[in-house]
N, C-alpha and C. Protein backbone atom coordinates (compact mmCIF):
# COMPACT_ATOMS: atom_id res chain seq x y z
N UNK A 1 155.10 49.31 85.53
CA UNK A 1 156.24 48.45 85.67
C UNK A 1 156.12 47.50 86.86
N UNK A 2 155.36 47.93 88.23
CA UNK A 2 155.54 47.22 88.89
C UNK A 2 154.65 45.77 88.59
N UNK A 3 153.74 45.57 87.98
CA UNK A 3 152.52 44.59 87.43
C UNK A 3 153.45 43.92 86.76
N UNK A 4 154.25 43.86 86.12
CA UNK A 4 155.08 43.42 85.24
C UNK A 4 155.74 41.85 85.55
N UNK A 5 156.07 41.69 86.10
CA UNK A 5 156.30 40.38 86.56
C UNK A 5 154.84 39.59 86.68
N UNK A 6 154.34 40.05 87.16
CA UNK A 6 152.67 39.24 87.50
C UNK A 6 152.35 38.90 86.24
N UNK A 7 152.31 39.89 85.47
CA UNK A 7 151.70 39.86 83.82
C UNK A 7 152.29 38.53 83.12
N UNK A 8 153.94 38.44 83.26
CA UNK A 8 154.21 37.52 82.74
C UNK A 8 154.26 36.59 83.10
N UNK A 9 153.82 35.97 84.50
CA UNK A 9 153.49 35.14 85.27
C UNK A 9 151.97 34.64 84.42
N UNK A 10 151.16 35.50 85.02
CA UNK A 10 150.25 35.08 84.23
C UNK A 10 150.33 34.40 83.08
N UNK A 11 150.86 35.27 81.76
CA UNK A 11 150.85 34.90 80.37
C UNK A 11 151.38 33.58 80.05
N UNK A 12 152.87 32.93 80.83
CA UNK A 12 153.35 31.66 81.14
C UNK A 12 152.21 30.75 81.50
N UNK A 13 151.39 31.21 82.66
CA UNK A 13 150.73 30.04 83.39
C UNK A 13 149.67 29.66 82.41
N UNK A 14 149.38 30.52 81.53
CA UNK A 14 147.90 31.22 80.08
C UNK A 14 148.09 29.96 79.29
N UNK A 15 149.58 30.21 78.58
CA UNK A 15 150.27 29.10 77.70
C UNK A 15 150.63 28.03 77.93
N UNK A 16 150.87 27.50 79.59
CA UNK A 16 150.87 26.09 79.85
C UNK A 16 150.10 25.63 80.05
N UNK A 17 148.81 25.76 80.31
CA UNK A 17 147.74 25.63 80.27
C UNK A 17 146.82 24.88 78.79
N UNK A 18 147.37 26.35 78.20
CA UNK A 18 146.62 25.77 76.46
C UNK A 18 147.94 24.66 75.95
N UNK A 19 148.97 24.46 75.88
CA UNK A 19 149.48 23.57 75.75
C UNK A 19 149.16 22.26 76.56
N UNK A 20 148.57 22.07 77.81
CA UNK A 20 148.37 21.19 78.44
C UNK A 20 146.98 20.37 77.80
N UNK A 21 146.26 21.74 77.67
CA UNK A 21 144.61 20.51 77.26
C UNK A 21 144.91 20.37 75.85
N UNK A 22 145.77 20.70 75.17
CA UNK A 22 146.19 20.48 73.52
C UNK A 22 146.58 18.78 73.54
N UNK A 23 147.67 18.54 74.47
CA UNK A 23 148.43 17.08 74.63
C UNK A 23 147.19 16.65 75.61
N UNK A 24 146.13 16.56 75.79
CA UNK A 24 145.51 16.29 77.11
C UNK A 24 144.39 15.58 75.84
N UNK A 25 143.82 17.15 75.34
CA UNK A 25 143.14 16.17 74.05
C UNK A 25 143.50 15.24 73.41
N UNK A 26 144.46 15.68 72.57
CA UNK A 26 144.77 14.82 71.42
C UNK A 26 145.39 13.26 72.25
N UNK A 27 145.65 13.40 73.50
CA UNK A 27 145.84 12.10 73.95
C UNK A 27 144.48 11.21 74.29
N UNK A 28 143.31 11.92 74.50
CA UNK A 28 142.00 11.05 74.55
C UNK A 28 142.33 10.72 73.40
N UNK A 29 142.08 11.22 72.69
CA UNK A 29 141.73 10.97 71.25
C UNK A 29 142.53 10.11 70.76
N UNK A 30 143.38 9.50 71.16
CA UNK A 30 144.50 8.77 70.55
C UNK A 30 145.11 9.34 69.35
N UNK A 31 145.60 10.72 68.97
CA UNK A 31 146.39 11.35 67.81
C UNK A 31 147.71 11.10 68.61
N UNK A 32 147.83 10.52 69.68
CA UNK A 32 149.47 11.30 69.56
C UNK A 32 150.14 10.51 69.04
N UNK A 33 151.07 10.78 68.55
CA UNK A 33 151.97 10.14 67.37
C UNK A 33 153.29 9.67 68.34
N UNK A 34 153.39 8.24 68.79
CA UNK A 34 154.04 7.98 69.49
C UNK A 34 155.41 7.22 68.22
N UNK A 35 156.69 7.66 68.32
CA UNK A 35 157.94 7.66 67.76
C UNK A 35 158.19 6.31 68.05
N UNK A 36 158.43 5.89 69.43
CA UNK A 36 158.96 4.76 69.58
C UNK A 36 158.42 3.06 68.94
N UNK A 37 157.38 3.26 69.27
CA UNK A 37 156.11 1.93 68.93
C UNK A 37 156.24 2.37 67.33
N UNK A 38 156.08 0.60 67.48
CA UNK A 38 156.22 0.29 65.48
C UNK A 38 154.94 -0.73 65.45
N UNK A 39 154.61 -0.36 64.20
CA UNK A 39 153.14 -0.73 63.92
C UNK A 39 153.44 -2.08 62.47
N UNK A 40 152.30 -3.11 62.55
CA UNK A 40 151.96 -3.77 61.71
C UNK A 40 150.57 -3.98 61.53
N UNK A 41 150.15 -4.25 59.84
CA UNK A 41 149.27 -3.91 59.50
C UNK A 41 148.00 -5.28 59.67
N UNK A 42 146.89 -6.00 60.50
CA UNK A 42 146.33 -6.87 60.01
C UNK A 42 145.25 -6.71 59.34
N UNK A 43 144.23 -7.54 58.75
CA UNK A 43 143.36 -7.38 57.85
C UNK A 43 142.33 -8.62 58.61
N UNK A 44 141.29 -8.17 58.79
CA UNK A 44 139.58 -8.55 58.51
C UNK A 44 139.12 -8.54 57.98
N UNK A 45 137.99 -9.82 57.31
CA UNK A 45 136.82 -9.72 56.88
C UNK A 45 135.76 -10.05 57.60
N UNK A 46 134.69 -9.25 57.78
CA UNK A 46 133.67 -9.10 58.36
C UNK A 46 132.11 -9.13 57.41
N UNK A 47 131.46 -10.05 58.42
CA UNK A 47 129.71 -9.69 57.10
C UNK A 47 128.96 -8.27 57.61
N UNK A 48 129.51 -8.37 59.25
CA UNK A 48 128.57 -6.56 59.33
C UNK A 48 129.57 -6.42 60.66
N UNK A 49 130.01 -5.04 60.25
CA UNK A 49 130.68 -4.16 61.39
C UNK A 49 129.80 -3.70 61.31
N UNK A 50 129.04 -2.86 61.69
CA UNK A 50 127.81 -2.69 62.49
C UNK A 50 128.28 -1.02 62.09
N UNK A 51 128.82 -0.19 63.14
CA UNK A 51 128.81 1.14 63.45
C UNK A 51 130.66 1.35 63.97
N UNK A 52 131.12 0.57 63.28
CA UNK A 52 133.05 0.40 63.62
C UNK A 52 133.31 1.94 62.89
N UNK A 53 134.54 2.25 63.86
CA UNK A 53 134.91 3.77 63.16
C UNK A 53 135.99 3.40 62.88
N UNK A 54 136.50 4.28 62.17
CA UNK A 54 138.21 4.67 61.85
C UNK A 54 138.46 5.17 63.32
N UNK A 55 139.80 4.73 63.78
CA UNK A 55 140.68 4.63 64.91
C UNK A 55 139.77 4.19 66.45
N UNK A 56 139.00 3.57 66.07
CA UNK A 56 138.98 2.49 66.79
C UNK A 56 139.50 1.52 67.61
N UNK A 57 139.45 1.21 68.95
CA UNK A 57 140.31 0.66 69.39
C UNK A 57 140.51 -0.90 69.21
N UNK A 58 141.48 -1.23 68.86
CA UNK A 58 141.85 -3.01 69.04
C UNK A 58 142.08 -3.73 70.07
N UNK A 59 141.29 -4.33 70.89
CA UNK A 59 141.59 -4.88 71.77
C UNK A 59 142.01 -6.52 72.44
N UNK A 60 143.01 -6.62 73.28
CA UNK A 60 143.53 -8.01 73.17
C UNK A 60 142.94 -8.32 74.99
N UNK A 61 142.02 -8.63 75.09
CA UNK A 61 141.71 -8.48 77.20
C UNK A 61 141.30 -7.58 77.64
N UNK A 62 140.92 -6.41 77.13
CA UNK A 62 140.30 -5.13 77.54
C UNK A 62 141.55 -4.29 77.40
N UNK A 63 142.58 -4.64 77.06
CA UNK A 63 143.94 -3.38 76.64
C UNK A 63 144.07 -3.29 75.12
N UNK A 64 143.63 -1.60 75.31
CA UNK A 64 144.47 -1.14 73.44
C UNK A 64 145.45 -1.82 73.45
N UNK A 65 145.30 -2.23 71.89
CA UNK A 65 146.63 -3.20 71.62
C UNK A 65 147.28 -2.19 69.82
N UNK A 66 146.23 -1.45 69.65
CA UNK A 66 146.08 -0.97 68.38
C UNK A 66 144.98 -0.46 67.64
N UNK A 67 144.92 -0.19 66.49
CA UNK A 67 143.84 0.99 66.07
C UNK A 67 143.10 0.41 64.66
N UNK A 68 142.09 0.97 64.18
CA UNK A 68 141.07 0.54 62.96
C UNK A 68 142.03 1.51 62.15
N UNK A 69 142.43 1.16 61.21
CA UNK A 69 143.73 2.02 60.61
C UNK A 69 142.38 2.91 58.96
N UNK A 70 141.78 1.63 58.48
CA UNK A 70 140.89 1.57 57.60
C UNK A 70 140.14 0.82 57.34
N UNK A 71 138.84 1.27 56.55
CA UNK A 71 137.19 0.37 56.58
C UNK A 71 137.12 0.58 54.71
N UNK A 72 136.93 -0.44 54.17
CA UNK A 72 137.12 -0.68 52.84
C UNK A 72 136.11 -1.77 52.36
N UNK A 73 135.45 -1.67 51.40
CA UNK A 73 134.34 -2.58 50.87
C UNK A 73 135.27 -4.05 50.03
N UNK A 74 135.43 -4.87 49.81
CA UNK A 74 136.10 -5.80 49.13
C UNK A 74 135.18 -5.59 47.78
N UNK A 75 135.50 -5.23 46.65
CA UNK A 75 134.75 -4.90 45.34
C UNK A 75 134.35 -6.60 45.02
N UNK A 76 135.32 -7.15 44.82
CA UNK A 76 135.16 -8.82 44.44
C UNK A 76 134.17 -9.67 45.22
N UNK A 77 134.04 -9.56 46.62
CA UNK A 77 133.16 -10.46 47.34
C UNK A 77 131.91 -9.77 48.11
N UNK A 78 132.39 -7.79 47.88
CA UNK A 78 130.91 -7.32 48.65
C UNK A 78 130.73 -7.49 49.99
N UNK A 79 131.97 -7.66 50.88
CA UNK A 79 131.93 -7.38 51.99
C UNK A 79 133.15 -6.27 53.10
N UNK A 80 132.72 -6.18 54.29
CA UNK A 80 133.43 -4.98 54.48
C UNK A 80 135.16 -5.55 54.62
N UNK A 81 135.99 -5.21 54.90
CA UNK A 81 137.19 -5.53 55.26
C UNK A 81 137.74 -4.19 56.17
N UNK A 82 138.31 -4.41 57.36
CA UNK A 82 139.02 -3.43 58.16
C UNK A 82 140.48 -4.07 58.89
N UNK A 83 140.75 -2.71 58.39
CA UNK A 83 142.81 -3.12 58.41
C UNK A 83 142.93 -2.38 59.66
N UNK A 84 143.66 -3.20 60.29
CA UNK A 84 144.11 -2.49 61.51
C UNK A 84 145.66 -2.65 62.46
N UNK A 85 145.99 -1.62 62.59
CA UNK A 85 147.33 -1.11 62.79
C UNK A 85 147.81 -1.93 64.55
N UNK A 86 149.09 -2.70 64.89
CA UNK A 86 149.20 -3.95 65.58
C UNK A 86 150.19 -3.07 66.47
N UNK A 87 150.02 -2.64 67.27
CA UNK A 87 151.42 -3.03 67.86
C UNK A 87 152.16 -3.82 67.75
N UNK A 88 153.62 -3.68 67.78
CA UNK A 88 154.32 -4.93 67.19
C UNK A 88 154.91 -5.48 68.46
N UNK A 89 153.94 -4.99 69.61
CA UNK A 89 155.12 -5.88 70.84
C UNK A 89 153.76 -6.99 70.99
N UNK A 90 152.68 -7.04 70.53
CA UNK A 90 151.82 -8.03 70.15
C UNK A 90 152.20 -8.90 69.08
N UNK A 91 153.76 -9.07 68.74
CA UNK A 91 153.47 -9.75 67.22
C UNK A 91 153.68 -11.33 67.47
N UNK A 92 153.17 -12.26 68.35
CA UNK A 92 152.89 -13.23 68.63
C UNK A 92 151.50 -13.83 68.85
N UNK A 93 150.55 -13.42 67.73
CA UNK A 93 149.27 -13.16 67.67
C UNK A 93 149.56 -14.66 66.29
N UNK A 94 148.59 -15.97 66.47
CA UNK A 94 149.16 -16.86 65.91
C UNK A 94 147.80 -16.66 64.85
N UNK A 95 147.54 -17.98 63.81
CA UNK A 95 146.40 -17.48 62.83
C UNK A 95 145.37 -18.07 63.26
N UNK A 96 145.42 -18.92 64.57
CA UNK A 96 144.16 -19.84 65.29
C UNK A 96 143.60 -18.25 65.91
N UNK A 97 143.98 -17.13 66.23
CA UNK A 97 143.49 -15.91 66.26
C UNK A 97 142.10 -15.35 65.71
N UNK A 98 141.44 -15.26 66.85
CA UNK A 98 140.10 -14.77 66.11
C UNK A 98 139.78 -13.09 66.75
N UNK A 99 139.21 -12.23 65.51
CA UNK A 99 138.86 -11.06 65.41
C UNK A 99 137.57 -10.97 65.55
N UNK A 100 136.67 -9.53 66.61
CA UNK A 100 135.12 -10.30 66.11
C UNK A 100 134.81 -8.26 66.92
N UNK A 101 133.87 -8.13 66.10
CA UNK A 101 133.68 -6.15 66.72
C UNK A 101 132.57 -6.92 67.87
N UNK A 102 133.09 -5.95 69.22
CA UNK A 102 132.37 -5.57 70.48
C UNK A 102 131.84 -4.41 70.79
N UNK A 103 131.02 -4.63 71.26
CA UNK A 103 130.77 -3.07 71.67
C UNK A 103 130.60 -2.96 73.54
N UNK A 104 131.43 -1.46 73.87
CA UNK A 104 131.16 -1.24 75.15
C UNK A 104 129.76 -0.86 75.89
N UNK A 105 129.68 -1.84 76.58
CA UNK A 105 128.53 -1.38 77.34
C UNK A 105 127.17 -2.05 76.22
N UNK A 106 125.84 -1.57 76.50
CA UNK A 106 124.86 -1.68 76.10
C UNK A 106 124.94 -1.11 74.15
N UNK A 107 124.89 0.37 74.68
CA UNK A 107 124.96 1.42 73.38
C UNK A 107 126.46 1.90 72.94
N UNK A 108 127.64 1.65 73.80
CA UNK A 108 128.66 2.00 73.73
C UNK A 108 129.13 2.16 72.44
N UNK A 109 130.59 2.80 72.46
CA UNK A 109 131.48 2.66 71.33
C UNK A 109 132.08 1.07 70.47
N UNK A 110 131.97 1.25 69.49
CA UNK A 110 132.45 -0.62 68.86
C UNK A 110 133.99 -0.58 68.79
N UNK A 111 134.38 -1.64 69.25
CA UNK A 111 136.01 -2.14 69.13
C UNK A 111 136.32 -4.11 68.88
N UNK A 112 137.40 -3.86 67.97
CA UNK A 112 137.73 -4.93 67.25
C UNK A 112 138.17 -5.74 68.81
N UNK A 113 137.85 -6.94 68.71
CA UNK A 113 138.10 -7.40 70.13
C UNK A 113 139.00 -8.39 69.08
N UNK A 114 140.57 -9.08 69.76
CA UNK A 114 140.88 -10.19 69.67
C UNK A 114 140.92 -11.33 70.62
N UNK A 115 140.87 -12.54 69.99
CA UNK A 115 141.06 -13.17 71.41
C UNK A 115 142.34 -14.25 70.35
N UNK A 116 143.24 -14.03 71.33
CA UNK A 116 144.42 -15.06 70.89
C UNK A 116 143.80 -16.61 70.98
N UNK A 117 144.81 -16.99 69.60
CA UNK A 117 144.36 -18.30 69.35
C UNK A 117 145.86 -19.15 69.90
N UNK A 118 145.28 -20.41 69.91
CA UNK A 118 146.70 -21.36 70.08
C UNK A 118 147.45 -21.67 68.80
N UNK A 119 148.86 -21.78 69.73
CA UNK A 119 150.01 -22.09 68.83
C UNK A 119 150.77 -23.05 69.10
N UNK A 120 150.51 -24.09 67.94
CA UNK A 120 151.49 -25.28 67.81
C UNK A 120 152.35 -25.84 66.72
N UNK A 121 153.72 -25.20 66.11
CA UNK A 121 154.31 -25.67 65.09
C UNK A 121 153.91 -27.16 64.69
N UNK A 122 153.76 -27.73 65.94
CA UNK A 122 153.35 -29.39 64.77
C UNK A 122 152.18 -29.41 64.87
N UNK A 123 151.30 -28.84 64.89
CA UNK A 123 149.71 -28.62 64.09
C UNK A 123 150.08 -27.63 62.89
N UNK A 124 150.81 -27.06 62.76
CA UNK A 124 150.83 -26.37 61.14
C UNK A 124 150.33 -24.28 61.91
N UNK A 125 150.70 -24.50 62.98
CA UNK A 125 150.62 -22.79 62.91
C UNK A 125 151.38 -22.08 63.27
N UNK A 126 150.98 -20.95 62.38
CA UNK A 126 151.67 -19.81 61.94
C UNK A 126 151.45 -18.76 63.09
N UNK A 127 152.49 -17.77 62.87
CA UNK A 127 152.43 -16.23 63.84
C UNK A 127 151.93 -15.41 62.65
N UNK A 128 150.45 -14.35 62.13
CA UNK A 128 150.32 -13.72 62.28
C UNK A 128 151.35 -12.74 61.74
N UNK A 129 151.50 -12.58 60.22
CA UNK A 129 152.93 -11.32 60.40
C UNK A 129 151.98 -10.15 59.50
N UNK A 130 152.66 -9.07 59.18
CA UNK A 130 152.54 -7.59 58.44
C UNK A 130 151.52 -8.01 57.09
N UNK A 131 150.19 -7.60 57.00
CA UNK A 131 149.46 -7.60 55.54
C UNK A 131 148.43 -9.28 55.51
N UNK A 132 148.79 -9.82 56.59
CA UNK A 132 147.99 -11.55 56.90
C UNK A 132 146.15 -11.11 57.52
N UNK A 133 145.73 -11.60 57.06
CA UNK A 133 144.02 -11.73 57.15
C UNK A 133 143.85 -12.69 58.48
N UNK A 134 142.78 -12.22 59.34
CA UNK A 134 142.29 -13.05 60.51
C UNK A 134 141.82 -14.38 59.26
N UNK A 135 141.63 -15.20 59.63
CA UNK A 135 140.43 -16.19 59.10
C UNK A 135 139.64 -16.68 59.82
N UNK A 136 139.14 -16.51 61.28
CA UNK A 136 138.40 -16.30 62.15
C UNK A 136 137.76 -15.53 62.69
N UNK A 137 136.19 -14.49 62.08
CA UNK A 137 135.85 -13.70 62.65
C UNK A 137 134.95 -13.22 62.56
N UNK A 138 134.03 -12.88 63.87
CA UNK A 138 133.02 -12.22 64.39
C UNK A 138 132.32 -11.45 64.29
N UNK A 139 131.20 -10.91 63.76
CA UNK A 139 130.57 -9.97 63.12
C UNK A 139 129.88 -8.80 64.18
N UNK A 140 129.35 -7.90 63.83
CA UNK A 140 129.06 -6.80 64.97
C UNK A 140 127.16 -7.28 65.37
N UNK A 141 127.15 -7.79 66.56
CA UNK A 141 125.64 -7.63 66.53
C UNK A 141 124.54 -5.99 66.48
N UNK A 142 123.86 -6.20 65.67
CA UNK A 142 123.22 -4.99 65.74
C UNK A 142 121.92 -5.23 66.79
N UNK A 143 121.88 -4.15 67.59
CA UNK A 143 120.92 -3.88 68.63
C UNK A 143 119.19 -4.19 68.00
N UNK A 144 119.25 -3.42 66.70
CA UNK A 144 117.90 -3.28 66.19
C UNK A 144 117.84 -5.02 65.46
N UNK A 145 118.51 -5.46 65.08
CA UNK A 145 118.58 -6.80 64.22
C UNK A 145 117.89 -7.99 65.65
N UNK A 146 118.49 -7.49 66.73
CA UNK A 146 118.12 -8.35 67.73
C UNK A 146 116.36 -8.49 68.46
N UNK A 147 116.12 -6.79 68.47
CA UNK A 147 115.53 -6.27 68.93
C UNK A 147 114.00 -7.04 67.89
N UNK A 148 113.82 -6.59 66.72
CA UNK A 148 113.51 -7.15 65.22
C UNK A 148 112.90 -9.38 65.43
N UNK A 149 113.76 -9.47 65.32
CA UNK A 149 114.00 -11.19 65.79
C UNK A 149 113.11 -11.00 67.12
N UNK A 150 113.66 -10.83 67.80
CA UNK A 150 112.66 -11.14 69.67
C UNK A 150 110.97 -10.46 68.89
N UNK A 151 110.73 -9.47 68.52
CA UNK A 151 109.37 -9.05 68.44
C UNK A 151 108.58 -9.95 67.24
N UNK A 152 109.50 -10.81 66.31
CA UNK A 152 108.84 -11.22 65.50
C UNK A 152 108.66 -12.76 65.88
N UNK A 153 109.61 -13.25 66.57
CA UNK A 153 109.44 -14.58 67.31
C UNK A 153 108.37 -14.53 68.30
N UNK A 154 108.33 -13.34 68.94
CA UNK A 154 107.08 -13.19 69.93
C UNK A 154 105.86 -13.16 69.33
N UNK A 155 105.57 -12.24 68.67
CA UNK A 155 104.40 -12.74 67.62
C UNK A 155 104.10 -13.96 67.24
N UNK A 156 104.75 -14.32 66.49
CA UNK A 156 104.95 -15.70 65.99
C UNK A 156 104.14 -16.63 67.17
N UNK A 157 105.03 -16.56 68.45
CA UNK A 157 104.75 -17.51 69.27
C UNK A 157 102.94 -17.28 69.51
N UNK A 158 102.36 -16.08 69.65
CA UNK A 158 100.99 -15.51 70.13
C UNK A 158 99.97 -16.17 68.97
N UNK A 159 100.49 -15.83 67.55
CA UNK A 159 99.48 -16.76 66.91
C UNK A 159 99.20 -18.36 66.94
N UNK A 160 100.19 -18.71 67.09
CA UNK A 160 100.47 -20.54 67.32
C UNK A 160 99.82 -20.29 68.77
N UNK A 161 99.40 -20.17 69.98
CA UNK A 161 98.94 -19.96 71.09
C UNK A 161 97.63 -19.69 70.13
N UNK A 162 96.83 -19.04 70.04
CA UNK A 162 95.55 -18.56 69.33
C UNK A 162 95.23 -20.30 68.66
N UNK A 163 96.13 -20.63 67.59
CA UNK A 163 95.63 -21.25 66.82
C UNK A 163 95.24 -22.96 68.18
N UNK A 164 96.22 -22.81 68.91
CA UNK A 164 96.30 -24.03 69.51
C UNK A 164 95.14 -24.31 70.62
N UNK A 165 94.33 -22.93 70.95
CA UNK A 165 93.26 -22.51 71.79
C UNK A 165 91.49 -22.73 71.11
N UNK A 166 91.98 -22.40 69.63
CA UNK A 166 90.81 -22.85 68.84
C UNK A 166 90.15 -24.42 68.47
């Protein structure tokens, strides 16, 4: 009996604990299901997202602005399309708006980068609302596609050198 208090001291401190790295995770991870924030849906077409995941971050300046909601093939034109979920305190995102996948760092993780476009009712533009397509946008460079190009241009260049020596 006398341990008894300690014990449940313990067992409290046991369970706030595993409750803590539970909300600790799932907040890296971006699962938490935030109530307040209301979401709208935009749409991309892209010729190569490269290595883009589902929940992915959207970024407007280097701040999450929103998430890769879904990655979908367009059956009709054969290219990828990714819908992605807006914060709606961003919903002044006009259609001069261009979408284009980044990646962090060298090898990093890929994220939809935006960069706001200008807005002028007497040029004819629009805000950007729920289910609207970028029509400006950026494809994912691939590392090896680059890598590929430089070794074959280098070559290239070594025989024209050879031939120009003969």
């Amino acid at each position: 009996m006398k341990y008894l208090k300690a014990e449940i001291l313990v067992g409290f401190f046991v369970f706030a604990s595993i409750v803590a790295a539970a909300v600790m995770s799932l907040k890296i991870a971006g699962l938490v299901l935030n109530g307040n924030s209301a979401f709208y849906t935009l749409h991309a077409k892209f010729d190569n997202i490269g290595s883009l995941k589902l929940r992915a971050p959207v970024k407007i300046g280097g701040g999450t602005v929103g998430r890769v909601s879904k990655i979908y093939l367009d059956e009709k034109n054969l290219i990828p399309v990714v819908d992605m979920e807006i914060d709606s305190s961003c919903a002044s995102l006009s259609n001069e708006s261009k979408a284009s996948i980044q990646t962090a760092g060298i090898i990093g993780e890929q994220y939809v980068a935006i960069t706001p476009g200008f807005y002028d009712e007497d040029l004819g533009s629009e805000y950007l609302k729920d289910g609207d397509y970028f029509t400006d946008t950026g494809s994912a460079l691939v590392l090896e596609d680059l890598i590929g190009k430089f070794l074959y241009s280098a070559g290239s260049d070594e025989k024209e050198e050879k031939k120009k020596s003969e």
